[in-house]
Protein backbone atom coordinates (compact mmCIF):
# COMPACT_ATOMS: atom_id res chain seq x y z
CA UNK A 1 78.44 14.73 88.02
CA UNK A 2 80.50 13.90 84.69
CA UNK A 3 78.37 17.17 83.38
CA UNK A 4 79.77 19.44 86.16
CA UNK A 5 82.81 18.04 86.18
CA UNK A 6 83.64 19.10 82.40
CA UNK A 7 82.46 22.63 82.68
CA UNK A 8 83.89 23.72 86.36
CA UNK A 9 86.90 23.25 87.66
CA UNK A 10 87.23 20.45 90.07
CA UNK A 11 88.67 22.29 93.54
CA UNK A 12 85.98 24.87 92.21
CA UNK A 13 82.79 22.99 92.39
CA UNK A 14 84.49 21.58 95.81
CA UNK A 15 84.60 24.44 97.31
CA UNK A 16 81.15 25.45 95.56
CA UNK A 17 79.83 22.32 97.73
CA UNK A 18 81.43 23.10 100.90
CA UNK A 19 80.24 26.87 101.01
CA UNK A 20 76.53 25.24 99.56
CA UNK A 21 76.28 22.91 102.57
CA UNK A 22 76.72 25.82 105.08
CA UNK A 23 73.88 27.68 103.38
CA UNK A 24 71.49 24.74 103.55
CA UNK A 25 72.78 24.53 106.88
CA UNK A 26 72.03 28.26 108.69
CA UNK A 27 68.77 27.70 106.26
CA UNK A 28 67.89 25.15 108.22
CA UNK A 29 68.99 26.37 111.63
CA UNK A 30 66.15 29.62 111.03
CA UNK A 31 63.24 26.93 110.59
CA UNK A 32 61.88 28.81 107.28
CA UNK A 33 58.67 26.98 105.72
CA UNK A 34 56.25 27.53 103.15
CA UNK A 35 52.86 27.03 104.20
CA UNK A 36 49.22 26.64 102.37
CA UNK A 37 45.80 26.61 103.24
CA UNK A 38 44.11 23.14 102.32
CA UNK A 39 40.81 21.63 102.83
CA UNK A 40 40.27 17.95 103.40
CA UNK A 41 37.33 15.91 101.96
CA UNK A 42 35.76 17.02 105.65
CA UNK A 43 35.57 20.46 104.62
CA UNK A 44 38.16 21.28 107.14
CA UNK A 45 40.43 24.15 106.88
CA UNK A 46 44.07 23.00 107.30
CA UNK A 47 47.41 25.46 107.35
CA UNK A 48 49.43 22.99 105.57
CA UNK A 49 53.44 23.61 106.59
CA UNK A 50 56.06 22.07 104.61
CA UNK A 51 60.16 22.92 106.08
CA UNK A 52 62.85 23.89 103.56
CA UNK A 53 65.63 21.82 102.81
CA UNK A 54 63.30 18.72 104.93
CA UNK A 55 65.96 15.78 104.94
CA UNK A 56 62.59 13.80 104.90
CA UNK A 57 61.66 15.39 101.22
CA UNK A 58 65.36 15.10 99.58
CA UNK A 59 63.64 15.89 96.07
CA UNK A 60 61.79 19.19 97.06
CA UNK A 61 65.54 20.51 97.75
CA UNK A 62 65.76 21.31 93.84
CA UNK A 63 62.79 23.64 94.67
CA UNK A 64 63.54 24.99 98.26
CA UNK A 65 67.50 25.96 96.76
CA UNK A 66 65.48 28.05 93.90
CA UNK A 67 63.51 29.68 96.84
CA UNK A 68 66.44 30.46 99.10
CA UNK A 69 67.89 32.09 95.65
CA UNK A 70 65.11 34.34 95.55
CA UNK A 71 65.36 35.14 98.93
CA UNK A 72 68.93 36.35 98.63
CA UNK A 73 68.51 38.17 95.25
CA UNK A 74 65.50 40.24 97.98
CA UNK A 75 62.65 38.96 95.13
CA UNK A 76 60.97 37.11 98.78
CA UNK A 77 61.02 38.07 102.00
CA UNK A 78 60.93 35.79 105.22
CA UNK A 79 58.42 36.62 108.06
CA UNK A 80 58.24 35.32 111.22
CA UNK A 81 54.53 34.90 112.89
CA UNK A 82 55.23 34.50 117.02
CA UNK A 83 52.32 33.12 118.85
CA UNK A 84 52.10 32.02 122.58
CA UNK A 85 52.21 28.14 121.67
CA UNK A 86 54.30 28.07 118.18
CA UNK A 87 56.11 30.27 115.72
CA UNK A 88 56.13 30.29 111.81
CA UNK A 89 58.93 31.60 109.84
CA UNK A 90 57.08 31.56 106.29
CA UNK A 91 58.48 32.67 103.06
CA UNK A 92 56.37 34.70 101.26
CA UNK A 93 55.78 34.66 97.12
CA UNK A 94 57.92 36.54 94.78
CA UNK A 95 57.26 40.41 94.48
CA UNK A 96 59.04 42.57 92.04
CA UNK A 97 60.93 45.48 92.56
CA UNK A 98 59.01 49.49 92.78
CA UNK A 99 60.65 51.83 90.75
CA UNK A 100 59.38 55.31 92.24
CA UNK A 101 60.69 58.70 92.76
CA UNK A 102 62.29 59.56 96.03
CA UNK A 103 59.96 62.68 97.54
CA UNK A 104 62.43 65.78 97.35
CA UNK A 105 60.76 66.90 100.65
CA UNK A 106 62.17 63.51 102.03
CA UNK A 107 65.25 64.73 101.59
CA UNK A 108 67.20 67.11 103.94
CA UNK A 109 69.48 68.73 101.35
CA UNK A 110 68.68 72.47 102.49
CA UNK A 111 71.98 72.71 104.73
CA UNK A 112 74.09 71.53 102.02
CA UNK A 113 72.88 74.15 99.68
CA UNK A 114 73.75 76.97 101.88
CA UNK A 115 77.10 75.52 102.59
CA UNK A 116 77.67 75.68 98.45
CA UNK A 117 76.71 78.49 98.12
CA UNK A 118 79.04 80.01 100.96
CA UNK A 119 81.66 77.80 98.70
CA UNK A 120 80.61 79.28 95.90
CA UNK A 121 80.74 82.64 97.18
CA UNK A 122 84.12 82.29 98.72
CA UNK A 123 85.46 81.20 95.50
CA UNK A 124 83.78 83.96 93.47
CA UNK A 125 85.15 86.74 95.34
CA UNK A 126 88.67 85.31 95.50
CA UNK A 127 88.25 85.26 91.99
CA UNK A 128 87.33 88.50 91.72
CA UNK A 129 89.53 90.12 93.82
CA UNK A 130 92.59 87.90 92.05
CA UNK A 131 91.55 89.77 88.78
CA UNK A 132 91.50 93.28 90.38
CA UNK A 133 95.17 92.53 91.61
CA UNK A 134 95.93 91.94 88.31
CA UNK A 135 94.48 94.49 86.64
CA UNK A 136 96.85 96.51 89.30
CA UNK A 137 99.44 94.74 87.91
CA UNK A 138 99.08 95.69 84.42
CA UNK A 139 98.37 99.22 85.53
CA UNK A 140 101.57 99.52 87.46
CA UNK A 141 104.25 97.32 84.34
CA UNK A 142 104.96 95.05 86.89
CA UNK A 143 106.07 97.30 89.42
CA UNK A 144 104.31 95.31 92.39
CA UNK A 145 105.76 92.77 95.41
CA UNK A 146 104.91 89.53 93.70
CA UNK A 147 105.94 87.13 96.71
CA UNK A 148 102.20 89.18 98.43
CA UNK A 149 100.44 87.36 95.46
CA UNK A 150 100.96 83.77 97.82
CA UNK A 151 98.78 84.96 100.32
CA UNK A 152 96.19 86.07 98.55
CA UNK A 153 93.58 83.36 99.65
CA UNK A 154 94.45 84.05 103.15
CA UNK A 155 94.25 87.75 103.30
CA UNK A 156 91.73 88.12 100.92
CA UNK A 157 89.74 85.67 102.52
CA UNK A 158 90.09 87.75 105.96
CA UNK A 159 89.50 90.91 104.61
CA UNK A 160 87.15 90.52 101.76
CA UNK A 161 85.19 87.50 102.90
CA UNK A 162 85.30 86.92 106.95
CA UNK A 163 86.05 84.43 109.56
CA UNK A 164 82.86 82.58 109.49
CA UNK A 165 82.35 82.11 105.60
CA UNK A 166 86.12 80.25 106.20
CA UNK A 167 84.89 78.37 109.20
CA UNK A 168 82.23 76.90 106.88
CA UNK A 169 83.86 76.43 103.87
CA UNK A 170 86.50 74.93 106.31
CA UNK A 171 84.14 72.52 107.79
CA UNK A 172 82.79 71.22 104.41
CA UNK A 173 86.34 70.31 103.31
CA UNK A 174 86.81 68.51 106.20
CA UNK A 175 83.93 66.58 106.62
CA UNK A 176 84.22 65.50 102.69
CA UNK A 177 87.74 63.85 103.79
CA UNK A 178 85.97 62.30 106.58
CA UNK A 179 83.67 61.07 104.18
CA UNK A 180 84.09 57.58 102.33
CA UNK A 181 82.60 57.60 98.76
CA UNK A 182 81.04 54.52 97.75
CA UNK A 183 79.62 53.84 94.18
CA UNK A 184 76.22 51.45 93.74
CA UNK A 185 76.99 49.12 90.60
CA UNK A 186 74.93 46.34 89.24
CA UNK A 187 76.60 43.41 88.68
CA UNK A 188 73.92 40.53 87.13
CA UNK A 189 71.21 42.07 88.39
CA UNK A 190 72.41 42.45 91.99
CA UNK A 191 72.98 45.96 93.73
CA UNK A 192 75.93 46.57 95.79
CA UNK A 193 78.05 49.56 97.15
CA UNK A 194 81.73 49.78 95.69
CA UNK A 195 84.47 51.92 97.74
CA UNK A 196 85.83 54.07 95.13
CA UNK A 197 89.15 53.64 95.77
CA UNK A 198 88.97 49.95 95.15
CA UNK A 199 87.14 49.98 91.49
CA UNK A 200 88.18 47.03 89.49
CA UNK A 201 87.65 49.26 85.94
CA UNK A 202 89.80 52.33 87.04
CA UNK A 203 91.69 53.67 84.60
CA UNK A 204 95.46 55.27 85.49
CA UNK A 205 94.25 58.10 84.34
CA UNK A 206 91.24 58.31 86.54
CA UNK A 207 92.95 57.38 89.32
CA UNK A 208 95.34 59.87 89.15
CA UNK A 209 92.78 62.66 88.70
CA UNK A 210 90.96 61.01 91.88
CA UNK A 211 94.24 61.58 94.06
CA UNK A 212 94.65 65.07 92.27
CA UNK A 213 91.04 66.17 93.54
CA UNK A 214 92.01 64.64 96.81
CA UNK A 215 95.30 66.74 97.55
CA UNK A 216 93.36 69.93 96.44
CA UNK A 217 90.67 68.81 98.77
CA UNK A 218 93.18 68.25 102.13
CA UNK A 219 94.31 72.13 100.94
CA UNK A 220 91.04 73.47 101.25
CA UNK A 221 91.46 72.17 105.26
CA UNK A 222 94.19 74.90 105.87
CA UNK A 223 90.94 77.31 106.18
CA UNK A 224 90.98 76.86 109.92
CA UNK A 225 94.55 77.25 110.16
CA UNK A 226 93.95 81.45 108.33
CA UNK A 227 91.25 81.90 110.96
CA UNK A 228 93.08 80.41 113.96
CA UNK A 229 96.37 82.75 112.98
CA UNK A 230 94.38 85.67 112.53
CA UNK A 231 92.20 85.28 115.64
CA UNK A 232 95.66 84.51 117.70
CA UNK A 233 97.60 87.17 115.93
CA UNK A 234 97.25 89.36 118.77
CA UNK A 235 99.26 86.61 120.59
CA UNK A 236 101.68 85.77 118.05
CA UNK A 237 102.62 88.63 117.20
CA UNK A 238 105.85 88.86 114.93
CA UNK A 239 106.03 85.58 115.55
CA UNK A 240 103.39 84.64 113.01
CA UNK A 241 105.61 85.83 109.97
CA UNK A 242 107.70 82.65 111.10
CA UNK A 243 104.95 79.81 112.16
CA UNK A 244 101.87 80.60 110.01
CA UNK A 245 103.23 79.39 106.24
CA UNK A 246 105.02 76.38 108.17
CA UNK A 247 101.98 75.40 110.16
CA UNK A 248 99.73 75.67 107.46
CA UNK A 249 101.73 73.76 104.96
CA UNK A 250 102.26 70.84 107.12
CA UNK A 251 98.48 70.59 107.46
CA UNK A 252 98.02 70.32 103.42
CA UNK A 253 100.86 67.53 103.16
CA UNK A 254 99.90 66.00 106.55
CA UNK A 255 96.03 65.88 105.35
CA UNK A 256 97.05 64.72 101.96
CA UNK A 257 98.65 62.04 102.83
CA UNK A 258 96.16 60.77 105.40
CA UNK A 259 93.40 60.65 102.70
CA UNK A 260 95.29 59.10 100.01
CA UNK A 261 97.66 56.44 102.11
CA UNK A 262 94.37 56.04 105.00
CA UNK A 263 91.30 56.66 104.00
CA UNK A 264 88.52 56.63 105.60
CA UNK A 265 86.35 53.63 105.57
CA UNK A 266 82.60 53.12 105.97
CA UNK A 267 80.90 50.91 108.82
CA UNK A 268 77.60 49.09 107.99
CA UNK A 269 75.94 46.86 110.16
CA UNK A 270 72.29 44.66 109.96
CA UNK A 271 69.59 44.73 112.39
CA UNK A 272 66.41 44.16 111.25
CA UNK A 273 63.52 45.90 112.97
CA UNK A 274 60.07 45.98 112.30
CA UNK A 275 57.49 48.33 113.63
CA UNK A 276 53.82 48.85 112.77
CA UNK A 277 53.15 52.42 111.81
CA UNK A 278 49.12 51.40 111.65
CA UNK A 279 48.26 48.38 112.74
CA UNK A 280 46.79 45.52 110.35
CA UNK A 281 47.91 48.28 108.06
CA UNK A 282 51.67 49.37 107.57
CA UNK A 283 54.90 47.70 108.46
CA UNK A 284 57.69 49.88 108.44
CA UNK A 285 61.16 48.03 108.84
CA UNK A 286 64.27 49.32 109.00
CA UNK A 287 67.19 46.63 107.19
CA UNK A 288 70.41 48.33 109.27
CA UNK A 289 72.94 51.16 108.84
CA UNK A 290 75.47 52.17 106.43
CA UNK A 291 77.64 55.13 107.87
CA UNK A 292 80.35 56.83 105.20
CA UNK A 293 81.39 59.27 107.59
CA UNK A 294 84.56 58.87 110.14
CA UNK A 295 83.80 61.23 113.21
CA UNK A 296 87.38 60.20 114.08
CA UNK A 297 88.57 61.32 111.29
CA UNK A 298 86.86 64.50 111.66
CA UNK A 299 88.28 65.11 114.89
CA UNK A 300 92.15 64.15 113.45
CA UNK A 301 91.50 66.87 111.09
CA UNK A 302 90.35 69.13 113.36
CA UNK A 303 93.35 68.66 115.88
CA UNK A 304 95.48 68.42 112.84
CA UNK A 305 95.46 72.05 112.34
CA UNK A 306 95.25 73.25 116.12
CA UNK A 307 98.70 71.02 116.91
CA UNK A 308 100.46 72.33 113.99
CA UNK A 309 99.71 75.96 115.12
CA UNK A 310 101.03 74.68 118.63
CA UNK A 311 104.22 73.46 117.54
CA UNK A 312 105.43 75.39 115.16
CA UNK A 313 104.72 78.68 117.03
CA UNK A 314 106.55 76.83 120.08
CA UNK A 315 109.43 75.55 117.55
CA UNK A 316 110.09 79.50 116.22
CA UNK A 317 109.85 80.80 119.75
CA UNK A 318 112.65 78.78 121.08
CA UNK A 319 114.14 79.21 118.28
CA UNK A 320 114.34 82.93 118.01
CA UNK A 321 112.97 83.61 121.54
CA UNK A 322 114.17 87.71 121.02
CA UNK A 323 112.84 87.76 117.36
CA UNK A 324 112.27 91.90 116.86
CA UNK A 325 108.61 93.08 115.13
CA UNK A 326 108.03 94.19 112.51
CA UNK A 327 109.97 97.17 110.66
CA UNK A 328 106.31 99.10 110.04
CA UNK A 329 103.30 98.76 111.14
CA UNK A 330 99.87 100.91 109.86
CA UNK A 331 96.53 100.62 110.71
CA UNK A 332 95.50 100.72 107.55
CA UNK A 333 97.16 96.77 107.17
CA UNK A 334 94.83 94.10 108.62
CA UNK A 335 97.28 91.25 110.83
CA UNK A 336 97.79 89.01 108.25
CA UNK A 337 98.96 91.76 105.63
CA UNK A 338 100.71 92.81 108.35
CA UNK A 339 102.86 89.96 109.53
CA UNK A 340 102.81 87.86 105.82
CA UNK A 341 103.27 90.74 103.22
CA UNK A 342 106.84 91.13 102.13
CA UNK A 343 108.14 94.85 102.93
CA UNK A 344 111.66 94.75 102.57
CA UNK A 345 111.85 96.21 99.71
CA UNK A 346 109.25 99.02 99.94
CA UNK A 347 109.94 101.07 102.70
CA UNK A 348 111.81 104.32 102.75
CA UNK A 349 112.94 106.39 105.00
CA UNK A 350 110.49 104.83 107.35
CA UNK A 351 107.44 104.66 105.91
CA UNK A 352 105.73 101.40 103.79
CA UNK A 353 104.78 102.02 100.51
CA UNK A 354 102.51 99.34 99.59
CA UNK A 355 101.80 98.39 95.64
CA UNK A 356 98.61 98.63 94.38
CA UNK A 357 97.75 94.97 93.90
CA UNK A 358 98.90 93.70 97.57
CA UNK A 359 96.51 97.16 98.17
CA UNK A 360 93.40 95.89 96.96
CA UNK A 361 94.59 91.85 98.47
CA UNK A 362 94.34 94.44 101.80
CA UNK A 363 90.86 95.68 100.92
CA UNK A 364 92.00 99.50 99.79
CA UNK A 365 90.98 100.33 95.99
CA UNK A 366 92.99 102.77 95.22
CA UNK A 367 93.18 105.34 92.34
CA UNK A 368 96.10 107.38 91.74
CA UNK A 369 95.59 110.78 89.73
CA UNK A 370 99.20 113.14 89.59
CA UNK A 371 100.55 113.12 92.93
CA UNK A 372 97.60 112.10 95.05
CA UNK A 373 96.38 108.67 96.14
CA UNK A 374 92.22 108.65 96.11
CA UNK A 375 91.84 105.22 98.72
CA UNK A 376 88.45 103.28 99.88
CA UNK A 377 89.11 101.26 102.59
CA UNK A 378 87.02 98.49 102.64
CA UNK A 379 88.01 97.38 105.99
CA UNK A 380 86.32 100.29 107.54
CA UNK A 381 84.07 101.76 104.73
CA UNK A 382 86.05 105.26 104.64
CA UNK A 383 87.46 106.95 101.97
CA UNK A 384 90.89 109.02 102.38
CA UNK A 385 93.14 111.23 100.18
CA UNK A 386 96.69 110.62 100.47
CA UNK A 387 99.03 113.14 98.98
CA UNK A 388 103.07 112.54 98.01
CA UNK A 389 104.85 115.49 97.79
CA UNK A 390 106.99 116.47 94.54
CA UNK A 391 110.08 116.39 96.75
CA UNK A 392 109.28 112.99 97.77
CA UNK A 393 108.93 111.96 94.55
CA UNK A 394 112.07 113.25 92.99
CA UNK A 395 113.62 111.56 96.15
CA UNK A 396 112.78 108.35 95.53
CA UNK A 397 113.49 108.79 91.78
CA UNK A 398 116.83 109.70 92.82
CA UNK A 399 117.50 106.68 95.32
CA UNK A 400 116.58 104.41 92.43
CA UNK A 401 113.28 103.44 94.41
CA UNK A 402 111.13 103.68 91.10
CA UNK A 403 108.63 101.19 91.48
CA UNK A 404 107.40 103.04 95.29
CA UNK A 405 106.43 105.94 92.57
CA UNK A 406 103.27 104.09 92.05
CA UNK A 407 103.01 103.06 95.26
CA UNK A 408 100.81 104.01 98.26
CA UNK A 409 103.01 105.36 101.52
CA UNK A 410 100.89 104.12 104.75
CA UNK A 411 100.93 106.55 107.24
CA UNK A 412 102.21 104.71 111.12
């Protein structure tokens, strides 16, 4: 006693005692034993059964704590034999850990490498298209509508890449914020799984990358909210100019916020069941659950972006319930080109002369040789010659409309 005493802290080892009694105490209440096989000077065989923790055997308790320890570090396991007349709950000698490979054909990965690769490939083509616009740019000294540069993942995604490669890439985001990430750490030898979000090592640095990832991830959510204003353009109308930046903003911020201040948290139970896969063979048991996905969460997300569509359409339609359409409209401009590119400033007498970069964001290469516009719509797969007159040209030199000179006039 004097020896604990001087190394631990007095309330310590107290409370060390107190939560050390309840052990031996639910140890007890499960009836474990160890149990032998013994012969007697007869010859007789015996099954010789000895209780943990017997208040009969006070000095085997040294020994029956050092089993219990193994139990709990998983180095023995306790089994319970159930017969008509008695039941044995015997704990069985130490066996070591397997270190072996998990079989890759164990493991149902093949879904989540089509759904990177759709990632992949939206991001690639973004990419891609992003350089073309600014290879346009270059082209042209400038002379391009740079507000139509902001919606280039939305219309390009529309036009280059299509509904469903969102939807998926879409999904993925979401169900990675419904997702809890948990870390497995050794700590003296024993396993356990570590929210991420609660590391006791995290650097400020770290953690501020880790909420950095996360507010780029809620933006990757406003996916559903290009398809859903596309597909309900035809509703919407001019009213989509108003609601669709406003509706998919509040999403990101909304989203961001949820993951950062709520996040989602994981749910594990224990239920141990056993089941023989071949009998006097193969016991396969299965220790419990550990789920790291929220399907609430999932759903929140999900009605996240359909209620901000909702409300902020209803919000600009009572607030501008007579709001007029657009000045132009061409059917060579998909709907969101249509209702999000900025045209103020490029039309003339009428007509829209689009730049060359917000072109190519619309899926129309372009190449412009004297006074003739050579255009591949990709939208369609057709190519057509557009021709600006020498009049034209001198007019809009004249009108100080310069930068429409390398421009492509849309036909209605």
């Amino acid at each position: 006693m004097l020896l604990n005493e001087s190394l631990v802290n007095a309330s310590l080892l107290s409370e060390l005692r107190s939560m050390a009694d309840t052990a031996q105490k639910d140890i007890e209440a499960l009836l474990i034993e160890i149990t032998q096989y013994g012969k007697t000077v007869n010859d007789t065989i015996v099954l010789l059964r000895h209780k943990l923790f017997d208040a009969a055997y006070t000095t085997f308790h040294y020994v029956a704590w050092i089993l219990a320890a193994d139990w709990a570090a998983n180095y023995r396991e306790v089994i319970s034999f159930q017969g008509d007349v008695d039941l044995a709950n015997v704990i069985t000698t130490q066996s070591g850990d397997i270190v072996s490979l998990v079989s890759p054909l164990e493991i149902p990965v093949n879904v989540v490498y089509y759904i990177r690769y759709v990632c992949l490939y939206v991001t690639g083509i973004i990419i891609c298209v992003a350089t073309l616009a600014s290879m346009y740019i270059l082209l042209n000294k400038g002379d391009v509508e740079g507000l139509n540069l902001f919606a280039i993942n939305r219309v390009v995604g529309l036009v280059w890449i299509g509904r469903i490669f969102l939807f998926i890439r879409n999904m993925a985001a979401i169900c990675l914020l419904s997702t809890q990430v948990l870390l497995l750490e050794n700590i003296h030898d024993y396993w356990h799984l570590v929210d991420v979000t609660h590391q006791p090592n995290e650097s400020s640095a770290d953690r501020s990358l880790r909420m950095f990832k996360t507010f780029l991830a809620a933006g990757e959510v406003s996916w559903l909210g290009y398809v859903l204003n596309d597909i309900l353009a035809i509703f919407t109308a001019q009213y989509t100019t108003a609601y669709a930046v406003k509706s998919t903003t509040i999403v990101w911020v909304v989203a961001a916020i949820l993951s950062l201040v709520v996040p989602p948290t994981h749910v594990a139970t224990i239920d141990r069941q056993c089941a023989f896969a071949h009998v006097d063979f193969q016991l396969v048991c299965y220790s419990g659950t550990v789920a790291i996905g929220s399907l609430d969460r999932f759903v929140s997300l999900v009605g996240l972006c359909i209620g901000s569509i909702v409300v902020c359409y209803l919000y600009e339609r009572f607030r501008h319930p007579a709001l007029p359409p657009p000045q132009h409209s061409s059917l060579f401009l998909s709907a969101s080109a249509k209702y999000l590119f900025h045209q103020d400033r490029w039309i003339y007498q009428h007509v829209y002369y689009i730049d060359q970069a917000s072109a190519a964001i619309n899926g129309i290469l372009s190449v412009q040789i004297g006074n003739e516009f050579y255009l591949f719509d990709l939208k369609i797969w057709r190519f057509f010659i557009i021709e600006v007159s020498k009049e034209k040209q001198e007019s809009l030199e004249c009108d100080g409309k310069r930068q429409m000179l390398s421009a492509i006039p849309l036909p209605h």
